[in-house]
N, C-alpha and C. Protein backbone atom coordinates (compact mmCIF):
# COMPACT_ATOMS: atom_id res chain seq x y z
N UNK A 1 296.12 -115.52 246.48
CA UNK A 1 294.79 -115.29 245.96
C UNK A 1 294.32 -116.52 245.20
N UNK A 2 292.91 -116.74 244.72
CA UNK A 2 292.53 -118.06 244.73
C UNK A 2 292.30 -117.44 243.01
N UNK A 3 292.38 -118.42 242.60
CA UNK A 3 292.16 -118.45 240.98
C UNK A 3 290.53 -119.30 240.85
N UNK A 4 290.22 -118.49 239.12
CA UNK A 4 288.37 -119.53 238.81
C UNK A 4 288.85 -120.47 238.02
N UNK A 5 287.81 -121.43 238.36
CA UNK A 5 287.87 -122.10 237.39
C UNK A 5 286.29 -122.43 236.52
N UNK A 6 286.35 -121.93 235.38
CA UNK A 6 285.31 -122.09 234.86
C UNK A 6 284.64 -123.24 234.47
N UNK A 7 283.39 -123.65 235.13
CA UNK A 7 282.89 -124.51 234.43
C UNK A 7 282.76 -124.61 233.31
N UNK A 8 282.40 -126.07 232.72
CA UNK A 8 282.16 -126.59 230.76
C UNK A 8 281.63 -125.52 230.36
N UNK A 9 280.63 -125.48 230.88
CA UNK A 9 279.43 -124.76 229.50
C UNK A 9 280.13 -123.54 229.64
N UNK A 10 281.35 -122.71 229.82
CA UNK A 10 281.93 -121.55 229.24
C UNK A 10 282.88 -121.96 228.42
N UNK A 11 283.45 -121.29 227.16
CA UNK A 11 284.16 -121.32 226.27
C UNK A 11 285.66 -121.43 227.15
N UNK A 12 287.25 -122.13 226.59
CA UNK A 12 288.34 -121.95 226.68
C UNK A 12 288.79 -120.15 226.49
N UNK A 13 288.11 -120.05 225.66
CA UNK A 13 288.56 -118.59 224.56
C UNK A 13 288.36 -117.74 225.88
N UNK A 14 287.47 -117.76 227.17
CA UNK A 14 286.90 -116.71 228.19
C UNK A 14 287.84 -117.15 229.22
N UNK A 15 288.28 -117.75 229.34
CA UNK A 15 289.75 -118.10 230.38
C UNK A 15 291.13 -117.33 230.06
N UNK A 16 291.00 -117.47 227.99
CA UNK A 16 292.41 -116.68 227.85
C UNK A 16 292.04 -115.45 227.63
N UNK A 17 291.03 -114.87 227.26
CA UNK A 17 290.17 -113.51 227.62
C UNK A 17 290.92 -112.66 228.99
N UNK A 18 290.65 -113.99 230.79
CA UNK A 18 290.80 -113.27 231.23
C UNK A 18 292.47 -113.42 231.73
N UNK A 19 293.33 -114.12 231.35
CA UNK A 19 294.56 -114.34 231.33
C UNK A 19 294.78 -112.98 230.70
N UNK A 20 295.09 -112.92 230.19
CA UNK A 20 294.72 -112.10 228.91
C UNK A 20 295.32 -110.60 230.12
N UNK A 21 294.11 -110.43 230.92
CA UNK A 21 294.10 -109.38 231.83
C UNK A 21 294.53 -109.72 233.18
N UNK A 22 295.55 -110.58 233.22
CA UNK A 22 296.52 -111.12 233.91
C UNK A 22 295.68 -111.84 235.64
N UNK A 23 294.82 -112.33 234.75
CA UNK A 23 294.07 -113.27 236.21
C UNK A 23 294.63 -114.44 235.70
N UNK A 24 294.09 -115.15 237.39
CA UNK A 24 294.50 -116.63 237.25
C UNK A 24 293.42 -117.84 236.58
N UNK A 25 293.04 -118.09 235.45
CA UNK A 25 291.94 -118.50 234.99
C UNK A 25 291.81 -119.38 234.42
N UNK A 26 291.36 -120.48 234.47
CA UNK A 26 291.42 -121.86 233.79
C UNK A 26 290.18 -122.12 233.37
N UNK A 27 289.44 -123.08 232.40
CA UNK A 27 288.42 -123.57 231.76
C UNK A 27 288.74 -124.93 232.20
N UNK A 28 287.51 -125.30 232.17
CA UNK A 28 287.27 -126.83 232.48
C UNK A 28 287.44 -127.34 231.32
N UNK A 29 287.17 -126.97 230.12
CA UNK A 29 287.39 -127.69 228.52
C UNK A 29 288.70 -127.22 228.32
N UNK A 30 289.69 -126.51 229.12
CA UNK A 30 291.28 -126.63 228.82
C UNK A 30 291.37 -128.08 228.97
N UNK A 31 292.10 -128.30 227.53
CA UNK A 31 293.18 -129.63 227.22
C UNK A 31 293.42 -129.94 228.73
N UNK A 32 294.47 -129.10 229.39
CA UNK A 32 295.19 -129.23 230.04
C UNK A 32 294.70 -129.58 231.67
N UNK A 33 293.77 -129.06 231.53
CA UNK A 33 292.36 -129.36 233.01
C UNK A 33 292.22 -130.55 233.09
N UNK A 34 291.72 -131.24 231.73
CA UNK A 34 290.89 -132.09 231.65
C UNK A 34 289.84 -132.70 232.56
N UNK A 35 288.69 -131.61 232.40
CA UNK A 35 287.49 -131.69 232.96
C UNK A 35 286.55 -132.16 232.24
N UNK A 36 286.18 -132.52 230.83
CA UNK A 36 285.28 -132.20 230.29
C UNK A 36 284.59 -133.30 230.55
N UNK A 37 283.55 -133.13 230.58
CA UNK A 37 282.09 -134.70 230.89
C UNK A 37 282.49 -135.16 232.20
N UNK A 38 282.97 -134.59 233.03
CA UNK A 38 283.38 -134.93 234.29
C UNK A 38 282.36 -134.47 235.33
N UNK A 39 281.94 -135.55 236.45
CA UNK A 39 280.56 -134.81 237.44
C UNK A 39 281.10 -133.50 238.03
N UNK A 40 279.97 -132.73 238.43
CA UNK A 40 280.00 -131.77 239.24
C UNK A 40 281.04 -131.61 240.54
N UNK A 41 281.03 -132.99 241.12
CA UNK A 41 281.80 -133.47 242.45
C UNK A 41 283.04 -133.52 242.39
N UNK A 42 283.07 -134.26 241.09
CA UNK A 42 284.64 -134.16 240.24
C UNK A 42 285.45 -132.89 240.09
N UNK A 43 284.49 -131.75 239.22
CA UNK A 43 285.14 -130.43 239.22
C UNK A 43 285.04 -129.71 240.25
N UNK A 44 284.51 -129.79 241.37
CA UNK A 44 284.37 -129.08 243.18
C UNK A 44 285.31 -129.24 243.45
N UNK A 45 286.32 -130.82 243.35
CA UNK A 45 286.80 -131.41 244.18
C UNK A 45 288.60 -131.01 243.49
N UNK A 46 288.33 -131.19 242.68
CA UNK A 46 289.69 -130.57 241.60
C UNK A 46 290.00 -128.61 241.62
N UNK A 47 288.56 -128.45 241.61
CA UNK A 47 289.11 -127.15 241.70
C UNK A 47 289.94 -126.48 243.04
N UNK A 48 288.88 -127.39 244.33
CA UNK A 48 289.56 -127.36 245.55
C UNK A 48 290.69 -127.69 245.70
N UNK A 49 291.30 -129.04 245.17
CA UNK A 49 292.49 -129.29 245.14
C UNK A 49 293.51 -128.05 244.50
N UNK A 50 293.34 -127.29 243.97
CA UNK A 50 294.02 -126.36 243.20
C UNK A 50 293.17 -125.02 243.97
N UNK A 51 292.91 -124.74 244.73
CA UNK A 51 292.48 -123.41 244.91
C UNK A 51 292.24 -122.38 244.34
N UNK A 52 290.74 -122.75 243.50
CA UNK A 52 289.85 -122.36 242.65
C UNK A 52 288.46 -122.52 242.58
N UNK A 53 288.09 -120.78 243.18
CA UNK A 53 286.52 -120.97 242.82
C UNK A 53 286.52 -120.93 241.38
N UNK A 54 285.11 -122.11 241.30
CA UNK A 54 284.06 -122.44 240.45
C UNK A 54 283.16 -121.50 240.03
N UNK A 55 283.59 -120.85 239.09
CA UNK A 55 282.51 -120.10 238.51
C UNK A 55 281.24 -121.27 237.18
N UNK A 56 279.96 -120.71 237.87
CA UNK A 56 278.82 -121.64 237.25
C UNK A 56 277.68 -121.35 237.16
N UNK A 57 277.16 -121.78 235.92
CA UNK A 57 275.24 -121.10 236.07
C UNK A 57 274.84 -122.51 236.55
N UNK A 58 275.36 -123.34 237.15
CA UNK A 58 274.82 -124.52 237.32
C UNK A 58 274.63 -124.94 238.30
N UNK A 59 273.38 -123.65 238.99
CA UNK A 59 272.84 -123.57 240.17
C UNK A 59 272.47 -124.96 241.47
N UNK A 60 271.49 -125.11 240.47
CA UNK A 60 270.95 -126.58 241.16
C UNK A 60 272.08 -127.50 242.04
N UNK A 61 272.57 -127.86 241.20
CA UNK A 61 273.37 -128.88 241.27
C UNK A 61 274.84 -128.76 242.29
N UNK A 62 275.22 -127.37 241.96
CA UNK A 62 276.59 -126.98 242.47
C UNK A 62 275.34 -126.63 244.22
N UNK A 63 274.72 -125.78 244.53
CA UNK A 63 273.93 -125.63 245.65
C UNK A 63 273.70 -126.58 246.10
N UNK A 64 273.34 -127.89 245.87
CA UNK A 64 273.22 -129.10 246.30
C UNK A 64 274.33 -129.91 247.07
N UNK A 65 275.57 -129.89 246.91
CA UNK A 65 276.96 -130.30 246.73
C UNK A 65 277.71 -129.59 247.47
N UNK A 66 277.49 -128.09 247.37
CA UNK A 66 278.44 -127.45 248.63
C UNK A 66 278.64 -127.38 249.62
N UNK A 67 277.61 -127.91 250.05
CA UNK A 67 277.08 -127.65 251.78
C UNK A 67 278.06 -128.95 252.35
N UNK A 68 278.54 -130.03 251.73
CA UNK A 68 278.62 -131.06 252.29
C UNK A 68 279.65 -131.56 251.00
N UNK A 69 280.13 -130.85 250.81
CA UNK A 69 281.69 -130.60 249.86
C UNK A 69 282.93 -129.47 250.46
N UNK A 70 283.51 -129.60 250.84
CA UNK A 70 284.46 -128.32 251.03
C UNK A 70 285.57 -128.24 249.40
N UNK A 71 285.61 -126.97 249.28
CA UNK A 71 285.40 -126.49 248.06
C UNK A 71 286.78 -125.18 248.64
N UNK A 72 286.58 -124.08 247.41
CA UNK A 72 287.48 -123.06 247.45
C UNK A 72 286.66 -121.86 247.44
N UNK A 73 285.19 -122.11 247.06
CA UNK A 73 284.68 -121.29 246.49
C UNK A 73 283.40 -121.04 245.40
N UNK A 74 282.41 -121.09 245.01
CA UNK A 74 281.32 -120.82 244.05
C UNK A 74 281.30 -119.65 243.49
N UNK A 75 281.19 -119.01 242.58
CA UNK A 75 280.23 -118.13 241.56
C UNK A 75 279.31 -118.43 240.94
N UNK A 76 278.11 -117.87 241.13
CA UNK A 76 277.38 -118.57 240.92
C UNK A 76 276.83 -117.43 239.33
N UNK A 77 276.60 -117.97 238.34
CA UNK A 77 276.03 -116.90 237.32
C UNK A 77 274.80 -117.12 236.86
N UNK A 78 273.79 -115.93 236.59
CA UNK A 78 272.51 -116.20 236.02
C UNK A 78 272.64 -115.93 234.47
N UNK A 79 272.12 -117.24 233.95
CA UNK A 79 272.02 -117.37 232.38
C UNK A 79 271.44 -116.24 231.91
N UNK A 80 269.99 -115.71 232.56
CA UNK A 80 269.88 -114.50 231.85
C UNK A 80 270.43 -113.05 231.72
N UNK A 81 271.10 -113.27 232.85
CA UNK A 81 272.09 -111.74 233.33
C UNK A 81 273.18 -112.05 232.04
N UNK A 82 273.90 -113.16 232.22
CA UNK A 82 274.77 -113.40 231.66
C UNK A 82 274.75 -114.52 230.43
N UNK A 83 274.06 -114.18 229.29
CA UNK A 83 273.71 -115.07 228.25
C UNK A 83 274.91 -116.05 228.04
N UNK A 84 274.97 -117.14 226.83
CA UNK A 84 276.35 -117.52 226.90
C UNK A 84 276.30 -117.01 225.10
N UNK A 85 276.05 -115.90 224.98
CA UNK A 85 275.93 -115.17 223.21
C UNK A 85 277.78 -114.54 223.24
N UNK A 86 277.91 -113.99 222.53
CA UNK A 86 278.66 -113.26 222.14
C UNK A 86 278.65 -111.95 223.15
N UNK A 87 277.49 -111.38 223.16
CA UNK A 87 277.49 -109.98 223.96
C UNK A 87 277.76 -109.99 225.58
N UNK A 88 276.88 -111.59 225.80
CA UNK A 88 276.87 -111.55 227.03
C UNK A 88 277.81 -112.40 227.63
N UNK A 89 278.74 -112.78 227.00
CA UNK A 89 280.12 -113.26 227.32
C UNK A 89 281.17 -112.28 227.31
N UNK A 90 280.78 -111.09 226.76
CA UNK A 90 281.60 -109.83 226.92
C UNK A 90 281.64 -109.52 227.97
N UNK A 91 279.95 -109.34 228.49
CA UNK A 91 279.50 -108.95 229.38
C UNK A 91 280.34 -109.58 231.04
N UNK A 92 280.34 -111.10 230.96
CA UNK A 92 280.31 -112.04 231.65
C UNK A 92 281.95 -111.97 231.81
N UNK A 93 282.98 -111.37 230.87
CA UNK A 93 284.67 -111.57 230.91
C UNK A 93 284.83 -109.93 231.59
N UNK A 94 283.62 -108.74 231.67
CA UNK A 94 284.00 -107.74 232.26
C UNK A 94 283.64 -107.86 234.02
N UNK A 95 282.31 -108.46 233.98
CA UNK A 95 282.29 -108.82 235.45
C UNK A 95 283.31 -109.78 236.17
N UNK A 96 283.84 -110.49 235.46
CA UNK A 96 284.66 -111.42 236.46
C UNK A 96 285.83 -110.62 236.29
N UNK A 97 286.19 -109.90 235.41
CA UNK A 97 287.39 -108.87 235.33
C UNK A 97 287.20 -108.00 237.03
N UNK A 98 286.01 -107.69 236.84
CA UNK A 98 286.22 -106.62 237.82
C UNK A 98 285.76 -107.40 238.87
N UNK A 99 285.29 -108.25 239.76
CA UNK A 99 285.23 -109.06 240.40
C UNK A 99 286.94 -109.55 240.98
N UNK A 100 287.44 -109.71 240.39
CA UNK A 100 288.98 -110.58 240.70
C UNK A 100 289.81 -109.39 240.56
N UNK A 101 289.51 -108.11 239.77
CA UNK A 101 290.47 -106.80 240.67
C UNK A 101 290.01 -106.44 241.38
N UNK A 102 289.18 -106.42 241.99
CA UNK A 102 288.46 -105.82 243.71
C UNK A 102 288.67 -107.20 244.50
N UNK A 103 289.13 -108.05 244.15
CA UNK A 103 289.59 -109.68 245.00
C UNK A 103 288.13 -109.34 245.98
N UNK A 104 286.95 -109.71 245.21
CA UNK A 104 285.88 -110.13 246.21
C UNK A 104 285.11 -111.43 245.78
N UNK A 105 286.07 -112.21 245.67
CA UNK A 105 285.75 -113.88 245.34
C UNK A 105 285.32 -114.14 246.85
N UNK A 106 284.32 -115.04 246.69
CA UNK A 106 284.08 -115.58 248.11
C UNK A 106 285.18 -116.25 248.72
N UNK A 107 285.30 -116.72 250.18
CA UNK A 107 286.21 -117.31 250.52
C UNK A 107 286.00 -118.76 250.40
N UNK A 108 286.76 -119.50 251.05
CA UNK A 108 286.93 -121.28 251.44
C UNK A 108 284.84 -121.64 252.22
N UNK A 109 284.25 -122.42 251.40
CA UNK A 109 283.22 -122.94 251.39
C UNK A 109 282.24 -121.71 251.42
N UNK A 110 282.80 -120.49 250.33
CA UNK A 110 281.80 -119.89 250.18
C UNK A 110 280.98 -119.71 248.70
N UNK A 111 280.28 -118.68 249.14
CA UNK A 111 278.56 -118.81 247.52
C UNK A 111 278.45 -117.14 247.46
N UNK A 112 278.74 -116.94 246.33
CA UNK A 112 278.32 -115.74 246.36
C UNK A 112 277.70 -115.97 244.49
N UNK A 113 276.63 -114.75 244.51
CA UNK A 113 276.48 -114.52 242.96
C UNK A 113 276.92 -113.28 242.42
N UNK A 114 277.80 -113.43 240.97
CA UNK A 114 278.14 -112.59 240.43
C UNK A 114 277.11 -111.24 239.59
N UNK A 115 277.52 -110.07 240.01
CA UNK A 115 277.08 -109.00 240.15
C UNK A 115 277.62 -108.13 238.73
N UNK A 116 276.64 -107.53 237.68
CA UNK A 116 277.46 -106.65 236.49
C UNK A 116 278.30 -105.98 237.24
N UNK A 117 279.82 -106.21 236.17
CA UNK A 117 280.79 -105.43 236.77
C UNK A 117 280.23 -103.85 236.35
């Protein structure tokens, strides 16, 4: 099964959130990633190397890049569905919870958008 990897603009703390609930979950601002200030192409290309969709509100850019990137995978998240507050990072660690126990991550060069769990 393919593990996320969260883009920057989500907290470390929402990776061990979903560790936590025994997914495979990494942050791009993990130490240990070391993603941070790194292009878009950069984290596609790393996450692919490691077989990991990209979870991201960073529509534009990641939509731009996939088509003509092979990848592991996109999530794509809407800022307003999914604020990056307190509530809606609750919100945002129960949908990908339940998202990755129903294993309906898109596949290899796929896009899907994440849905309230």
């Amino acid at each position: 099964m393919t593990g996320l990897l969260l883009d920057e603009m989500y907290p470390p703390a929402l990776a061990r959130r979903l560790r936590e609930r025994d997914h495979d979950v990494l942050a791009a601002l993990d130490l240990e990633v070391g993603l941070s200030s790194r292009s878009d192409e950069d984290v596609l290309a790393w996450a692919a190397r490691h077989q990991r969709c990209v979870v991201t509100e960073n529509v534009a850019d990641f939509a731009r890049i996939a088509p003509s990137t092979p990848h592991a995978g996109i999530v794509f998240v809407s800022a307003r569905r999914f604020p990056r507050t307190r509530a809606g990072l609750v919100r945002l660690a129960s949908a990908l919870d339940a998202m990755l126990t129903a294993k309906r991550l898109p596949g290899p060069d796929g896009v899907t958008w994440l849905a309230e769990g």
